[in-house]
C-alpha atoms as a PDB file:
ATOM      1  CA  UNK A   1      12.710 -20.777  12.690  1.00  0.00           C
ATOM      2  CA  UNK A   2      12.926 -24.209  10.600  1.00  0.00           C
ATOM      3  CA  UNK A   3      13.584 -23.494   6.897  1.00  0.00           C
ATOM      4  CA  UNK A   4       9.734 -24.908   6.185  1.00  0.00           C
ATOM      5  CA  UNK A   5       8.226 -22.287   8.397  1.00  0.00           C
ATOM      6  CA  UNK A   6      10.402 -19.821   6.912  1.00  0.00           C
ATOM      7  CA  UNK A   7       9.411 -21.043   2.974  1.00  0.00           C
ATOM      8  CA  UNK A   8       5.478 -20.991   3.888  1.00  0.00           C
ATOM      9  CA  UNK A   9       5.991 -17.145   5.696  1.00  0.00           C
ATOM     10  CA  UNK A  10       7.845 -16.305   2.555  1.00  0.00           C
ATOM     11  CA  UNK A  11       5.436 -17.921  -0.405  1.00  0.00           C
ATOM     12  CA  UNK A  12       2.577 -16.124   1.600  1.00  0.00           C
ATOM     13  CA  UNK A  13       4.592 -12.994   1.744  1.00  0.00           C
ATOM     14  CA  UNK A  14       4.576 -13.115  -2.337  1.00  0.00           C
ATOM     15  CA  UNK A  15       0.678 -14.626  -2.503  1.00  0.00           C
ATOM     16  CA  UNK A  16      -0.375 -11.427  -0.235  1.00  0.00           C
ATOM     17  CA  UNK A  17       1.412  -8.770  -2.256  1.00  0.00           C
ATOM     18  CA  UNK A  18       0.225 -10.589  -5.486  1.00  0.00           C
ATOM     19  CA  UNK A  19      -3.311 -10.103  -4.561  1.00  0.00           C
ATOM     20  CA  UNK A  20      -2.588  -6.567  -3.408  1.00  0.00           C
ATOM     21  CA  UNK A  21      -0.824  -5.973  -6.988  1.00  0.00           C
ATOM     22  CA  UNK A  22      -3.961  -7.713  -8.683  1.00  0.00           C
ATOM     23  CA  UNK A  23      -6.603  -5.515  -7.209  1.00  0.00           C
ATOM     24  CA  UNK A  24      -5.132  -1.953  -8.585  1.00  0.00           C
ATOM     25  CA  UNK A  25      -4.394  -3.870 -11.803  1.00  0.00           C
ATOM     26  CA  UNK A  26      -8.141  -5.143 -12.080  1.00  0.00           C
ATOM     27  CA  UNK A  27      -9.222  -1.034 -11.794  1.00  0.00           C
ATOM     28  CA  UNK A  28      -7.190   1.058 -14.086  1.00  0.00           C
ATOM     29  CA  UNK A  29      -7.631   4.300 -16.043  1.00  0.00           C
ATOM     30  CA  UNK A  30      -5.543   3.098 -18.627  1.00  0.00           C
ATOM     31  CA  UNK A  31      -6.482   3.471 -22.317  1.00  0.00           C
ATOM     32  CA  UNK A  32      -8.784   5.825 -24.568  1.00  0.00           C
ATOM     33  CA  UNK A  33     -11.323   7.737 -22.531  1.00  0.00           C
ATOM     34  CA  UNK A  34     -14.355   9.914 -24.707  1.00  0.00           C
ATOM     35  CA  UNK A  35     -14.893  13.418 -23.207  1.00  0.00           C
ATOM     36  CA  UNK A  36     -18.769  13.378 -22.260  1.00  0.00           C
ATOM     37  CA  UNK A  37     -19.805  16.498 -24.024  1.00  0.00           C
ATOM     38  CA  UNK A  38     -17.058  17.293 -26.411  1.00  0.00           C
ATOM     39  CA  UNK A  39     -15.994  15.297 -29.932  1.00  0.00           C
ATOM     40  CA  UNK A  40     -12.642  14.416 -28.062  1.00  0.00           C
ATOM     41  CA  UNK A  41     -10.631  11.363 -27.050  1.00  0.00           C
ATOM     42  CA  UNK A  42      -8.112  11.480 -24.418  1.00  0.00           C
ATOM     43  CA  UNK A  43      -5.674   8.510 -23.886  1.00  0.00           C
ATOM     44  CA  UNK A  44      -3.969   7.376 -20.274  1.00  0.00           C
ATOM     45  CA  UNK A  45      -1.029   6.312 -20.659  1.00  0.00           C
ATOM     46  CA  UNK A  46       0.221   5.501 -16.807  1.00  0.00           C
ATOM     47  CA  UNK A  47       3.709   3.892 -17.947  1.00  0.00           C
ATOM     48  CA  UNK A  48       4.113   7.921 -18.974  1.00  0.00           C
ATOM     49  CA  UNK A  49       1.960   9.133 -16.365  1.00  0.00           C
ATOM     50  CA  UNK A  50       0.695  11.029 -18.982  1.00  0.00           C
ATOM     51  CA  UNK A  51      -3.017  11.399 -20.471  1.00  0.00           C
ATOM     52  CA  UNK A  52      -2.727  13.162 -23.848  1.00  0.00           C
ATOM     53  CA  UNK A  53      -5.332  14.441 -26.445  1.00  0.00           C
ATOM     54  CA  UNK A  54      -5.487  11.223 -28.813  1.00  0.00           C
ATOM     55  CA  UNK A  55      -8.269  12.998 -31.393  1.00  0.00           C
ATOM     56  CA  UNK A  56     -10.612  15.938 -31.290  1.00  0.00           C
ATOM     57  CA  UNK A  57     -13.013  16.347 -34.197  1.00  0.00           C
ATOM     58  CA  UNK A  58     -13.320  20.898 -33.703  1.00  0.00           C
ATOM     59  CA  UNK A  59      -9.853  21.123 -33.037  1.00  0.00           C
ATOM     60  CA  UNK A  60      -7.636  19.164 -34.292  1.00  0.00           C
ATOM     61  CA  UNK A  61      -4.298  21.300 -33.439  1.00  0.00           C
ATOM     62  CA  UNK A  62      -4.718  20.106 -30.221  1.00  0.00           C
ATOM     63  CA  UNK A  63      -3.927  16.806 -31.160  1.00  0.00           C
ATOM     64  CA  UNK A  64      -1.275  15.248 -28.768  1.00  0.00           C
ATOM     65  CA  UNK A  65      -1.176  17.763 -26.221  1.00  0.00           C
ATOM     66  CA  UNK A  66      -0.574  16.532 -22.800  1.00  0.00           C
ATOM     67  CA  UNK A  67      -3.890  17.269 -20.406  1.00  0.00           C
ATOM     68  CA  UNK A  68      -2.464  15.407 -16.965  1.00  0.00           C
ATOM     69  CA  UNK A  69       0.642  14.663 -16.286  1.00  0.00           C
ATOM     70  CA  UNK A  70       2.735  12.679 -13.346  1.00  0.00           C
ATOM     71  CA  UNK A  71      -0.647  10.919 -13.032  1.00  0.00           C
ATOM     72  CA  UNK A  72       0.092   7.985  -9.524  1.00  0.00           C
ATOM     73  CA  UNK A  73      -2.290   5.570  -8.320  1.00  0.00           C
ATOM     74  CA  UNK A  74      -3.248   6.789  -4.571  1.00  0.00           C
ATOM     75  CA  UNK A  75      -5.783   4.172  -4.423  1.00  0.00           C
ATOM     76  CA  UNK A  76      -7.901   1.392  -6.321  1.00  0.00           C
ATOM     77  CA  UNK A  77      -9.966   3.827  -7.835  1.00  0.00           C
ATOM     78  CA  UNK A  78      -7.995   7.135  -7.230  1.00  0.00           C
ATOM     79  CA  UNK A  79      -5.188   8.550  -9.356  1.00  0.00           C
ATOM     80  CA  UNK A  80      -3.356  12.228  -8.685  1.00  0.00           C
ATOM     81  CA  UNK A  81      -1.366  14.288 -11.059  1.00  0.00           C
ATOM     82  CA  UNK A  82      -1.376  18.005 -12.960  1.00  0.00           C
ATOM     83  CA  UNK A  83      -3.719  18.720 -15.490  1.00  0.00           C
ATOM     84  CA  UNK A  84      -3.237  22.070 -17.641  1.00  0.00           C
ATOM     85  CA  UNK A  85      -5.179  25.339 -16.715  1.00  0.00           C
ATOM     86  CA  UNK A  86      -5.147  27.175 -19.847  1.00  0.00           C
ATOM     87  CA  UNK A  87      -6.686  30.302 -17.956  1.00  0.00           C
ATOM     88  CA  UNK A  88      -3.843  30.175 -15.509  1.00  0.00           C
ATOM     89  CA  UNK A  89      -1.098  29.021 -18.382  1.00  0.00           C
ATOM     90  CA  UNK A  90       0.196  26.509 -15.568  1.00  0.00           C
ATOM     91  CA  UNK A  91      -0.170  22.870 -14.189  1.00  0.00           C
ATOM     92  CA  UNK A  92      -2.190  22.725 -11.360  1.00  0.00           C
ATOM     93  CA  UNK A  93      -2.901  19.206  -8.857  1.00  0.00           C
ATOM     94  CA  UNK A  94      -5.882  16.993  -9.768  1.00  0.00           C
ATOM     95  CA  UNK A  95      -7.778  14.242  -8.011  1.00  0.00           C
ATOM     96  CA  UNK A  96      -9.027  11.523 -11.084  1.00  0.00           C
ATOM     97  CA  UNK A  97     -11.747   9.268  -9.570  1.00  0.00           C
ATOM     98  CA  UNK A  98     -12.794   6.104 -12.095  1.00  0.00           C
ATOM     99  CA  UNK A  99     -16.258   5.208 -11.194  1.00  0.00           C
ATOM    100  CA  UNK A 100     -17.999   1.763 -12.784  1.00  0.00           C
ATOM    101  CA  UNK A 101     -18.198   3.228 -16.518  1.00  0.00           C
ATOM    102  CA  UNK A 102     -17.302   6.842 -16.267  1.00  0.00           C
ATOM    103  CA  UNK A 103     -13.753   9.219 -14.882  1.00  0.00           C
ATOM    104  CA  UNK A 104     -14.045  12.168 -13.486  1.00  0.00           C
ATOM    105  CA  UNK A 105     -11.401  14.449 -12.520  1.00  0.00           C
ATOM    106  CA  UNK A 106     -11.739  17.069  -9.676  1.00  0.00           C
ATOM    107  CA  UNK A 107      -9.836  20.443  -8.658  1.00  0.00           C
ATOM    108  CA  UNK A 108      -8.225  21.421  -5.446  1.00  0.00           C
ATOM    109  CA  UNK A 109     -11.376  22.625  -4.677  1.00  0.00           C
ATOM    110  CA  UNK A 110     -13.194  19.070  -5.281  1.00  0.00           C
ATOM    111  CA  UNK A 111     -15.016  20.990  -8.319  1.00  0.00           C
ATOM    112  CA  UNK A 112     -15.580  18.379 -11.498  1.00  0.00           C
ATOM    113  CA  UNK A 113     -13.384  19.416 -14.135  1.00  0.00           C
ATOM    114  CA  UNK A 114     -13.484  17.088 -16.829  1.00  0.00           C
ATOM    115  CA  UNK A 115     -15.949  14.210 -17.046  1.00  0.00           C
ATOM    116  CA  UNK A 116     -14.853  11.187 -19.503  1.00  0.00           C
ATOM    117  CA  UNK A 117     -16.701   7.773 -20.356  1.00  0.00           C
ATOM    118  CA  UNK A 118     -15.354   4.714 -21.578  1.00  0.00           C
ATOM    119  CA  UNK A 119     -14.440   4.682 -25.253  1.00  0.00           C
END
């Protein structure tokens, strides 16, 4: 193969996995997320993998505490991880699903856990 063949194959290469890179970037769960029915923030942090209480009006001891963690991208608008289950003391797995203005994550079970909106 002649070194321009090779140059286009490669700069495609990088244009293909640029637009593949730009598509999960353009959907994120990133920043400060308001918990639909409580006086709560929660912020995503995904260079942590970590979504933590940021403020809660009724309680604020809980201020900081880690809800999710070793939250991945498994697709555009899918992310996994553990979120705490303070009945069971223990992490379990999570399925977080962003949707056009709202994120919902679901249990094992597929059961809605925890609804946020867009702060």
């Amino acid at each position: 193969m002649n070194k321009t063949k090779t140059s286009l194959l490669f700069f495609a290469f990088i244009g293909t996995c640029l637009v593949t890179m730009s598509a999960f970037a353009s959907s994120t769960i990133e920043g400060v997320w308001k918990h639909a029915t409580k006086p709560a923030l929660i912020e995503f942090n995904l260079t942590t993998g970590v979504a933590s209480v940021k403020e809660h009006q009724t309680h604020k001891q809980n201020y900081g505490l880690t809800i999710i963690k070793n939250i991945v991208q498994s697709t555009e608008t899918e992310w996994v991880g553990e979120m705490y289950n303070g009945y069971e003391d223990k992490y379990v797995f999570v399925t977080i699903k962003l949707n056009s203005t709202s994120l919902s994550v679901f249990d094992s079970e597929n059961s809605e856990v925890l609804k946020l909106v867009k702060e």
